[in-house]
Protein backbone atom coordinates (compact mmCIF):
# COMPACT_ATOMS: atom_id res chain seq x y z
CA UNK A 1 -14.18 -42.19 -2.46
CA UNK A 2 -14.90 -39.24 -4.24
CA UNK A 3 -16.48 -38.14 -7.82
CA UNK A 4 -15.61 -34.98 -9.62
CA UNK A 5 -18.52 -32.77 -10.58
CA UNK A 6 -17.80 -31.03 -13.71
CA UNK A 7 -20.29 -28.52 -15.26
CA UNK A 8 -21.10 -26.05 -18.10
CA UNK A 9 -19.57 -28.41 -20.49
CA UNK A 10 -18.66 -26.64 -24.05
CA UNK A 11 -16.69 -27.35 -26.91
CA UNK A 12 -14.50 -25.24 -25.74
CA UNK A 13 -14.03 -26.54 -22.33
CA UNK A 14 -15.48 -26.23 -19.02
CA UNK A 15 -17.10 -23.10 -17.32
CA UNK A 16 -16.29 -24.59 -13.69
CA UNK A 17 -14.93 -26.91 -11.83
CA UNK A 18 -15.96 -28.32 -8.96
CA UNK A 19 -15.85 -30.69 -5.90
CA UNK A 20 -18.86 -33.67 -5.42
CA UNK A 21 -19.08 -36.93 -5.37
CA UNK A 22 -20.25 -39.45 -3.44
CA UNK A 23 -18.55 -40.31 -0.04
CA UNK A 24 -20.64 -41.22 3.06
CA UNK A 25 -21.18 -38.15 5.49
CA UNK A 26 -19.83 -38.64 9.14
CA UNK A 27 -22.43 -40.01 11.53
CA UNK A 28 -24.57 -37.83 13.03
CA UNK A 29 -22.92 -37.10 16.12
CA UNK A 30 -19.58 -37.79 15.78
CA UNK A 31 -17.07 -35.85 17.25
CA UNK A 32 -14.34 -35.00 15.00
CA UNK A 33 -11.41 -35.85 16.61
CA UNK A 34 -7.97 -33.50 16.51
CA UNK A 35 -4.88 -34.36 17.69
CA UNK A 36 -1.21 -34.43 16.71
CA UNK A 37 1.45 -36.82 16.96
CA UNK A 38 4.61 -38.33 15.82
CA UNK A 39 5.31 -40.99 13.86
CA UNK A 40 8.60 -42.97 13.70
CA UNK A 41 9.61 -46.00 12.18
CA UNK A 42 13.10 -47.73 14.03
CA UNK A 43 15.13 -50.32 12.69
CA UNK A 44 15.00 -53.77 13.25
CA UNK A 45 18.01 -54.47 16.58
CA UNK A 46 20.86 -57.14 15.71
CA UNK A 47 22.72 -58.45 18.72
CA UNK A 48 24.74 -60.85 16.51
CA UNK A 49 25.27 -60.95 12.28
CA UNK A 50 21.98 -61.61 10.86
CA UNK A 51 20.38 -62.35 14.01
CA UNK A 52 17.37 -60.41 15.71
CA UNK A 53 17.81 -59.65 19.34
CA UNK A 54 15.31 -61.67 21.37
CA UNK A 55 14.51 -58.34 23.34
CA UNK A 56 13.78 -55.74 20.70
CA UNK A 57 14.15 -53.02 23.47
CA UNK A 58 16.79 -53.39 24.65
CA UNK A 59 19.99 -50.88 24.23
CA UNK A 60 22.97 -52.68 25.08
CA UNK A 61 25.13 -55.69 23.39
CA UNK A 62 23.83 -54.36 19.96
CA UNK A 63 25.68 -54.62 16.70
CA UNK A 64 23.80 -51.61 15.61
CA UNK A 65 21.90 -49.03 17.30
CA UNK A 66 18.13 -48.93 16.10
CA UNK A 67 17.64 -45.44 14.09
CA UNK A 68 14.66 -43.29 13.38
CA UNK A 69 15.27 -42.70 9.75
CA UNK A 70 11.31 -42.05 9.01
CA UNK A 71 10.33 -39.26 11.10
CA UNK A 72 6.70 -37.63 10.22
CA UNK A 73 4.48 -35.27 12.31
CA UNK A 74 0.82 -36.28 11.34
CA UNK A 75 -2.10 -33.30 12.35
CA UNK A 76 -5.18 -34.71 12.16
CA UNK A 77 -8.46 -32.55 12.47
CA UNK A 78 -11.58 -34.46 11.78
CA UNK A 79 -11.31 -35.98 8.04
CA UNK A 80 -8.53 -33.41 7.29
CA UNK A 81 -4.93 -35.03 8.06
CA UNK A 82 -1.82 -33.21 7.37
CA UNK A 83 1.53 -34.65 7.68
CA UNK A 84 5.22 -33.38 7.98
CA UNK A 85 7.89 -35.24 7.25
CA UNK A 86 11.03 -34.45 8.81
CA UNK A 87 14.61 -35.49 7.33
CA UNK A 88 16.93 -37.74 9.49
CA UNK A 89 19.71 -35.68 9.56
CA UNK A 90 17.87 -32.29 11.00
CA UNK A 91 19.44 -30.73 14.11
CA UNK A 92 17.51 -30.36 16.96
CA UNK A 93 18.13 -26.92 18.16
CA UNK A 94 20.76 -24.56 17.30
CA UNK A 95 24.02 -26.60 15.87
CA UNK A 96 26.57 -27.04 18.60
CA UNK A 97 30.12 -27.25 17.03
CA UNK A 98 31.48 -28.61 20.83
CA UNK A 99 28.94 -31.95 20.33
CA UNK A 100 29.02 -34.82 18.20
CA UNK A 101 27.31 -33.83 14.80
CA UNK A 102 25.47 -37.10 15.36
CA UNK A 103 24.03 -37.03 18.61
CA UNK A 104 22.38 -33.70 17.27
CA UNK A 105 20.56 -35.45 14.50
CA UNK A 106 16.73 -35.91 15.03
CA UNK A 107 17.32 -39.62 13.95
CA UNK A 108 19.58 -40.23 16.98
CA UNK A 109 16.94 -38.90 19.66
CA UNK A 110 15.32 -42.38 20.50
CA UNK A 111 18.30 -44.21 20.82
CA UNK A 112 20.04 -41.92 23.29
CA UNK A 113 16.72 -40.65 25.25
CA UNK A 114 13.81 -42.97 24.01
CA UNK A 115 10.38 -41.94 22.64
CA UNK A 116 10.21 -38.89 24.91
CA UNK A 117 13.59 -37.59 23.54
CA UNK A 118 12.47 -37.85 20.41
CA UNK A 119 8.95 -36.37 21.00
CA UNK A 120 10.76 -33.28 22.50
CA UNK A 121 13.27 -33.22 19.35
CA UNK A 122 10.24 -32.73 17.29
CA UNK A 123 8.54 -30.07 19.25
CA UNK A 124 12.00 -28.27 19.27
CA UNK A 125 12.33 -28.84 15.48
CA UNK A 126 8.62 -27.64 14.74
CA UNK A 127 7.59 -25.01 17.07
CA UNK A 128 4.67 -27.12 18.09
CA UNK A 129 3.40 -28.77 21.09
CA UNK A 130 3.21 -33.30 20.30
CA UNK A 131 1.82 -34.96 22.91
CA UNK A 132 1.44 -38.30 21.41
CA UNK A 133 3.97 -40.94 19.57
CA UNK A 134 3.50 -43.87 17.61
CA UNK A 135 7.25 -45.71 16.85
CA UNK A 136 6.83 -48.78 14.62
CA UNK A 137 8.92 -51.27 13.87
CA UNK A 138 10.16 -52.52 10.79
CA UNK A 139 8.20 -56.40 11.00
CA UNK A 140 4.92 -54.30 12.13
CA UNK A 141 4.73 -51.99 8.65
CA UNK A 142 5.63 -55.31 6.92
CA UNK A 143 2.18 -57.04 8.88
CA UNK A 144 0.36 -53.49 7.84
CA UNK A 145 1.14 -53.79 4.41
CA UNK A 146 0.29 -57.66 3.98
CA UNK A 147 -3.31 -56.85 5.73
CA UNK A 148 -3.80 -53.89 3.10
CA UNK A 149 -3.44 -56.29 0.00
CA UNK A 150 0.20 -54.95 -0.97
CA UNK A 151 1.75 -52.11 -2.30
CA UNK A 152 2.15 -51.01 -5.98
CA UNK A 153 5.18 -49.12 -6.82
CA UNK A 154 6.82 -47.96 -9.85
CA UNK A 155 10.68 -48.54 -9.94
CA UNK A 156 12.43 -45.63 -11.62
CA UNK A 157 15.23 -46.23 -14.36
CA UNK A 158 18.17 -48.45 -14.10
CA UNK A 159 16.37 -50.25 -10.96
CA UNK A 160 16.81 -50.76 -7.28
CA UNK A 161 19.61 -53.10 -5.56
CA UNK A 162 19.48 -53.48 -2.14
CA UNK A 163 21.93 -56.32 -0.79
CA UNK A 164 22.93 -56.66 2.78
CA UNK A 165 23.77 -59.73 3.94
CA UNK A 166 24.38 -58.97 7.60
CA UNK A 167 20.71 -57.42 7.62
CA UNK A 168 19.28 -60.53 5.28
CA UNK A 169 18.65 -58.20 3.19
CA UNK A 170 18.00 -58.93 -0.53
CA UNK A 171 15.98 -56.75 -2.90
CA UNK A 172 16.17 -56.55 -6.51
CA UNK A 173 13.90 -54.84 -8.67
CA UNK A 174 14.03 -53.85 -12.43
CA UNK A 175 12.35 -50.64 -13.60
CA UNK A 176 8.37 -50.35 -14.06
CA UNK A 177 5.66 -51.51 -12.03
CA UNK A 178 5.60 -53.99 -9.45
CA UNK A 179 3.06 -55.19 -6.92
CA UNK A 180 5.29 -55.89 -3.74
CA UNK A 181 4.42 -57.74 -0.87
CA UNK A 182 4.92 -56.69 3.33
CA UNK A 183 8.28 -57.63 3.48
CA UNK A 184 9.57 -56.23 0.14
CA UNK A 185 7.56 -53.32 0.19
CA UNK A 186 8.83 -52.51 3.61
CA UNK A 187 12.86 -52.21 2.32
CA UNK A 188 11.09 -50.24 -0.63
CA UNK A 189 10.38 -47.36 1.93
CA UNK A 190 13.85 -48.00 2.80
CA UNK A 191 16.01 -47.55 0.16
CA UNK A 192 17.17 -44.41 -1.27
CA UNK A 193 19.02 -45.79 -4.22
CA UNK A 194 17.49 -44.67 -7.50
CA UNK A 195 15.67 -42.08 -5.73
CA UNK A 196 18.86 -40.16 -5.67
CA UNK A 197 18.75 -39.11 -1.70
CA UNK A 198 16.73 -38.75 1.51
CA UNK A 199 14.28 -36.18 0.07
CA UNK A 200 13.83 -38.55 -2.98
CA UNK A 201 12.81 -41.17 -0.37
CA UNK A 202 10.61 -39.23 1.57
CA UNK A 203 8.87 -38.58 -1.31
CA UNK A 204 8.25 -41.98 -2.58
CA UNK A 205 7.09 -42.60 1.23
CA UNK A 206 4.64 -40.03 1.01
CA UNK A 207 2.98 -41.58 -2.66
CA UNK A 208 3.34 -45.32 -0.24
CA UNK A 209 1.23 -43.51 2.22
CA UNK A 210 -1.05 -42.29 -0.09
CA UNK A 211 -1.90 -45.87 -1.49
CA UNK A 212 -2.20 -47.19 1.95
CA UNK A 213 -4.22 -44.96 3.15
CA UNK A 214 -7.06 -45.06 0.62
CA UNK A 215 -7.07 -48.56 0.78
CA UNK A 216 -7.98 -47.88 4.91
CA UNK A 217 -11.39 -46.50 3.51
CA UNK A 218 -12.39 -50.04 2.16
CA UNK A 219 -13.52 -53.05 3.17
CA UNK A 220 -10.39 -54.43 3.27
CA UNK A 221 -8.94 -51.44 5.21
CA UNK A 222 -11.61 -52.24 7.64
CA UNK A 223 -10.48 -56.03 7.84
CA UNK A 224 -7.07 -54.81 8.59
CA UNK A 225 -8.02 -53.00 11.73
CA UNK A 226 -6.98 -56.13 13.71
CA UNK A 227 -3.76 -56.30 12.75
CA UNK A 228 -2.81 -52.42 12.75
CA UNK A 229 -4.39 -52.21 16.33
CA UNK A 230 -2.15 -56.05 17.05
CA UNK A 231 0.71 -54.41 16.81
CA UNK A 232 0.76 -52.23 20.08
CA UNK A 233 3.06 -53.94 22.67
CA UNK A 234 4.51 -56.17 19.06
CA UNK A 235 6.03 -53.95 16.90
CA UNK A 236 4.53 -50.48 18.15
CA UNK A 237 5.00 -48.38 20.97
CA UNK A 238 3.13 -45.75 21.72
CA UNK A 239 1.45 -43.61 24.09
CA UNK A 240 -1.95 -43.09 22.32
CA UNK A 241 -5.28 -43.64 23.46
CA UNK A 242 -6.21 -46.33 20.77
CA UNK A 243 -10.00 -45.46 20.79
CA UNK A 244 -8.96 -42.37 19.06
CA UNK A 245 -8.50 -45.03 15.67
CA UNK A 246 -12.02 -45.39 16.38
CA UNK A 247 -12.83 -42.51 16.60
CA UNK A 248 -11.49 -41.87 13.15
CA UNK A 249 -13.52 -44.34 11.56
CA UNK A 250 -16.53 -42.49 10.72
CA UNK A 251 -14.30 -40.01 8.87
CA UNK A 252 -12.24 -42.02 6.83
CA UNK A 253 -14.35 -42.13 3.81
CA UNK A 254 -14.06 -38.27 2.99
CA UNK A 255 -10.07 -38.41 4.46
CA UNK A 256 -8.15 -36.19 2.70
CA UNK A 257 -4.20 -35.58 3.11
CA UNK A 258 -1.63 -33.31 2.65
CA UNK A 259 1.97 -33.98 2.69
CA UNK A 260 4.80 -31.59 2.73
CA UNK A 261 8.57 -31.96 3.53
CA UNK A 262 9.96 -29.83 6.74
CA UNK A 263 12.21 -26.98 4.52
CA UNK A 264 16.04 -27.48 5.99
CA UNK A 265 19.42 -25.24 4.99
CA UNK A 266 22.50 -27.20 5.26
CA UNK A 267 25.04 -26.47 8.11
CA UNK A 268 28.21 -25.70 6.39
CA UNK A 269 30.70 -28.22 7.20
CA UNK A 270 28.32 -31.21 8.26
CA UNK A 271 25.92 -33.20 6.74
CA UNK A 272 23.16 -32.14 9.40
CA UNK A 273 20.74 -29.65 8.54
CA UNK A 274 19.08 -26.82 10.07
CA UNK A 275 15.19 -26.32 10.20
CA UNK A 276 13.99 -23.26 7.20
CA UNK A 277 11.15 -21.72 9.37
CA UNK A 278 10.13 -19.08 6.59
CA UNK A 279 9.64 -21.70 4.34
CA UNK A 280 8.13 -24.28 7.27
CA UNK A 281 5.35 -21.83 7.21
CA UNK A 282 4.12 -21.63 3.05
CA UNK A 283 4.19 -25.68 3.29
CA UNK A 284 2.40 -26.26 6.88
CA UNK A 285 -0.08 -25.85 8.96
CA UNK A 286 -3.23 -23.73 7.56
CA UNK A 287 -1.50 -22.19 4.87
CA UNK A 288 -0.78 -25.33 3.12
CA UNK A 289 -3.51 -27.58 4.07
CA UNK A 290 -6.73 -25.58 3.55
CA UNK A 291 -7.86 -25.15 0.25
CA UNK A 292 -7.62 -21.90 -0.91
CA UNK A 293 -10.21 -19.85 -3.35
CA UNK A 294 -7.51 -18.58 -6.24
CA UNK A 295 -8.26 -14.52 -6.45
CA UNK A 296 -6.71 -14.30 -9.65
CA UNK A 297 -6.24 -16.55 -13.23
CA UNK A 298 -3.71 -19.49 -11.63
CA UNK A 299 0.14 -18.15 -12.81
CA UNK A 300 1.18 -21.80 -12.49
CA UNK A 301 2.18 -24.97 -15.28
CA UNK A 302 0.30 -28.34 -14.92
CA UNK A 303 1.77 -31.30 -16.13
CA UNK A 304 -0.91 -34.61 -16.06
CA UNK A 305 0.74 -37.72 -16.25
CA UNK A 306 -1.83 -39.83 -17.42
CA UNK A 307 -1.76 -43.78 -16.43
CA UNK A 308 -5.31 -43.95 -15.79
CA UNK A 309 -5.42 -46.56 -18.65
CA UNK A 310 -8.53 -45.02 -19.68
CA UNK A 311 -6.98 -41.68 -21.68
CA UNK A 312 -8.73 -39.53 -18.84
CA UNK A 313 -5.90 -36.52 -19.08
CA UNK A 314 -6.51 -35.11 -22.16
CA UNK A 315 -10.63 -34.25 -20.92
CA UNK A 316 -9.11 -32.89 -17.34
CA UNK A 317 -6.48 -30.80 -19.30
CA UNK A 318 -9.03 -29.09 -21.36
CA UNK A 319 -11.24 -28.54 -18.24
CA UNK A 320 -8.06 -26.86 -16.63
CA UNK A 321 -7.76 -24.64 -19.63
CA UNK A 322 -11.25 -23.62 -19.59
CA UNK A 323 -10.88 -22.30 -16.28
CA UNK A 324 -8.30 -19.95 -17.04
CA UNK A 325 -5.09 -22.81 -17.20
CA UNK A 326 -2.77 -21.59 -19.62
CA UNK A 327 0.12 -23.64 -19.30
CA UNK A 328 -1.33 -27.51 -19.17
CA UNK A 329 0.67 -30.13 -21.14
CA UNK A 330 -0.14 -33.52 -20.95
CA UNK A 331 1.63 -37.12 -21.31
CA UNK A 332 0.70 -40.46 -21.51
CA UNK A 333 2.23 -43.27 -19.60
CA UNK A 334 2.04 -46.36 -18.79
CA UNK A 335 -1.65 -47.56 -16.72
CA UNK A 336 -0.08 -47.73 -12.84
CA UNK A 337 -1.83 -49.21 -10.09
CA UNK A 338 -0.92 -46.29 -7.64
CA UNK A 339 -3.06 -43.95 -6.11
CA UNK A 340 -4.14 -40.42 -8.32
CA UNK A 341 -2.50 -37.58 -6.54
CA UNK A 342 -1.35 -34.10 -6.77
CA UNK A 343 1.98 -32.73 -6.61
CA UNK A 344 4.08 -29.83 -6.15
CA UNK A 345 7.50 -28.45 -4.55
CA UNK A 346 6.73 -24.61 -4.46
CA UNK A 347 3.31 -24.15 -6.07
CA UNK A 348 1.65 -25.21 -2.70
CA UNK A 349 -1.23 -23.00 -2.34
CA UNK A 350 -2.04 -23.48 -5.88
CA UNK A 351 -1.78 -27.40 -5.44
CA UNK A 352 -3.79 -27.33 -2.85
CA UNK A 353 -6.55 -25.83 -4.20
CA UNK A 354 -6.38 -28.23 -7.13
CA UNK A 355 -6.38 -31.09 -5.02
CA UNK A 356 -9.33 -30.07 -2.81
CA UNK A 357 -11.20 -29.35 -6.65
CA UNK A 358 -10.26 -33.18 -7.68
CA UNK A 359 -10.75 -34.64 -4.04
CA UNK A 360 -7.01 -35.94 -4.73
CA UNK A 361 -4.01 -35.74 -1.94
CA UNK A 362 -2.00 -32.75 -1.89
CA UNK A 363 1.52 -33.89 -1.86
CA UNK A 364 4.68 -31.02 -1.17
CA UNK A 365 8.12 -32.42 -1.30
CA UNK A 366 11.64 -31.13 -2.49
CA UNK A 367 12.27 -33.91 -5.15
CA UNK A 368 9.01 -34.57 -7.34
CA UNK A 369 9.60 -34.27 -11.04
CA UNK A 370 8.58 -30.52 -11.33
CA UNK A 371 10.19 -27.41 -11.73
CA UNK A 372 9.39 -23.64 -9.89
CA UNK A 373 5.82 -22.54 -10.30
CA UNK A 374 4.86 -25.98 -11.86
CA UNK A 375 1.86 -28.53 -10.91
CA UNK A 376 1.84 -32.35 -11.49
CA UNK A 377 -1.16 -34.27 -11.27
CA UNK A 378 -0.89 -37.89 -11.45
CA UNK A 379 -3.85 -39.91 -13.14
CA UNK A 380 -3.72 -43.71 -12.33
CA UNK A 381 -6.13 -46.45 -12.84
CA UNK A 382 -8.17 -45.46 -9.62
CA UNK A 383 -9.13 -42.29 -11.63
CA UNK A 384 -11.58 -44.46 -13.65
CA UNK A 385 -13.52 -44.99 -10.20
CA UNK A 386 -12.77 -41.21 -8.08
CA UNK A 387 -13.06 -39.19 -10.87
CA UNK A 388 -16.38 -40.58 -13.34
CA UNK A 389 -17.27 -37.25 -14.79
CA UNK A 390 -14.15 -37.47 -16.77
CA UNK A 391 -14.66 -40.28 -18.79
CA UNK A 392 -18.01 -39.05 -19.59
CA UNK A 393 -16.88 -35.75 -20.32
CA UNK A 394 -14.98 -37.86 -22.77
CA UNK A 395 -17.48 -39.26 -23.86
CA UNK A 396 -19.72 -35.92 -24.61
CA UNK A 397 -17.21 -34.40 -26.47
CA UNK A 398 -16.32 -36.95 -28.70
CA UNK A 399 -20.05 -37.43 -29.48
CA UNK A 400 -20.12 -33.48 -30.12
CA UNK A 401 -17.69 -33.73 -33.20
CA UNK A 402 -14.91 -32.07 -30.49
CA UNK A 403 -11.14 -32.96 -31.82
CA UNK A 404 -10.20 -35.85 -30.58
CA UNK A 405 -8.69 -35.77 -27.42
CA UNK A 406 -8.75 -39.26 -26.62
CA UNK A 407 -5.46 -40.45 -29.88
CA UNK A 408 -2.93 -41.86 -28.09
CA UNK A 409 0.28 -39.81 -28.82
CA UNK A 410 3.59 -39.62 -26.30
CA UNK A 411 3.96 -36.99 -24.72
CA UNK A 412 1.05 -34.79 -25.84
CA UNK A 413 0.95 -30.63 -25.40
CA UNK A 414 -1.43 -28.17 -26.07
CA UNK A 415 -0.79 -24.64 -26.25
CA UNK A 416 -3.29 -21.63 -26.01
């Protein structure tokens, strides 16, 4: 976990901002690991109406072909992990009018060829050499998410229906927060209703992963290590050396992510869609996972969207101003058990640099609630613990006679 240092405190703000805090270092010794490799979760296999084939490997007799709908590419060098996530209906390769559009999707690849079709689809799609793969079934992220205490979500207006009886599938869930178990949570990462498409589920993946994986810096993330490293030959398959998870472990604590979405144009005519590589390049790889040093006063908008339950945004946005923010508004939600992050769907450089300031994950997708050129950073009630220096930042100015930033009002803007 990680504190936020914040110095030359003013009534007028903050003359810089910067990373500290108090996350164990990596044993002396270690040896960061780096590797890459793909992640894919596959269906669940019916051989008959609402019943599980026995053999979960097997590709004949089914009543529905397992797909890859969650497709990710996860870089991971030392405590830095960046990961791609790649749409289900991106062609691997140049689009072939003569072929079935579907048997050119990337979700189709380990059905027809296995894990090593799929592996090559996603070296074909990227441009980068994957070695490794990880495919996970349904019942195994269900297991995961039990052993990690849950996952909190926050349903978006007019809710989330999900019936299916030939998959047993029943999940109904009114807007707000909820606290959803394995099994529930699992068909959450699903669904794409209210989340208007596959990019709108993507992105609610990547704030799931997010949760999950700051909970894998606990104690309880610790105590799940049993179950995550179960799974292989019940639920997983995969072709990775499993001491490599150990070899993680001394780097979890100062973990930081960055998610982006792979950039796709669609293919007139079909619903596939064909890999952008000049924008694949501003969201991945070094450009958009290394925090920058801004040359100039940031050109960007931040919007905080304060849940931390603790009135924590006001304090950050006059920090941002003071260091040259002009454009901060701030609003008040809501406390959400969710994991702080940062968010953006152009402004990735920028967001990235923010994020490495707060010690928050970087998240890039193509449906977050932002608009060109514009920030979010999302202040939950794990703030109160990762980010300290804010609440007694808080605290200073309010004893210094400073306005009151702390009145509740909804939203709440200030201009320069």
């Amino acid at each position: 976990m990680f504190g936020l240092s914040l110095a030359g405190l003013t009534l007028g703000g903050l003359a810089l901002l910067s990373t500290g805090g108090y996350a164990p270092e990596a044993a002396a010794g270690s040896v960061a690991p780096r590797f890459s490799v793909l992640l894919a979760g596959r269906d669940i296999v019916y051989c008959y109406y609402r019943q599980p084939c026995k053999d979960q490997d097997q590709r004949t007799g089914l009543a529905q072909p397992p797909n890859t709908d969650t497709v990710m590419l996860v870089k991971v060098d030392g405590s830095q992990v960046t990961v791609l996530s790649i749409p289900r209906d991106t062609n691997v390769g140049e689009f072939d009018p003569q072929r079935s559009r579907a048997e050119q999707k990337v979700n189709s690849q380990y059905f027809s060829g296995g894990p090593e079709a799929l592996l090559r689809a996603a070296e074909t799609i990227t441009g980068e050499p994957v070695r490794s793969y990880v495919i996970v079934r349904t019942d195994y992220v269900e297991r995961v998410i039990d052993a990690l205490g849950g996952l909190d979500v926050t349903v978006p207006e007019g809710g989330i229906e999900w019936v299916d009886q030939a998959a047993g599938v029943n999940l109904k869930l009114a807007p707000g927060e909820h606290h959803l178990n394995g099994k529930d949570a699992a068909l959450f990462l699903r669904v794409r209703k209210g989340f208007g498409d596959d990019y709108g589920r993507i992105d609610h993946q990547k704030q799931a992963l997010t949760q999950l994986a700051a909970r894998l810096r606990s104690a309880q993330g610790l105590a799940a290590l049993p179950t995550i490293l179960g799974g292989i030959g019940n639920g997983v398959e995969t072709n990775l050396d499993p001491n490599l998870l150990t070899a993680m472990r001394p780097f979890l604590p100062q973990m930081k992510l960055s998610f982006a979405t792979l950039p796709t144009d669609p293919i007139p005519g079909t619903f596939n869609l064909a890999v952008n590589r000049e924008r694949l390049a501003a969201v991945w790889g070094d450009a958009g996972a290394q925090a920058p040093t801004p040359t100039a006063l940031p050109d960007v908008r931040v919007r905080i969207e304060d849940a931390s339950g603790a009135k924590l945004g006001l304090t950050l946005q006059r920090a941002l101003k003071a260091l040259g923010y002009a454009q901060v508004s701030t609003v008040t939600i809501p406390e959400s058990r969710e994991a702080s992050q940062v968010f953006t769907q152009d402004a990735v450089t920028e967001a990235t640099f923010l994020a490495g300031a707060l010690n928050l994950p970087r998240l890039q997708g193509e449906r977050f609630p932002v608009g060109p050129r514009e920030i979010g950073i999302y202040l939950t009630a794990d703030a109160r613990d990762h980010l300290p220096a804010l609440a007694r930042m808080r605290d200073a100015f309010a004893a210094a006679g400073a306005p009151d930033l702390t009145a509740p009002t909804q939203p709440t803007t200030e201009t320069p």
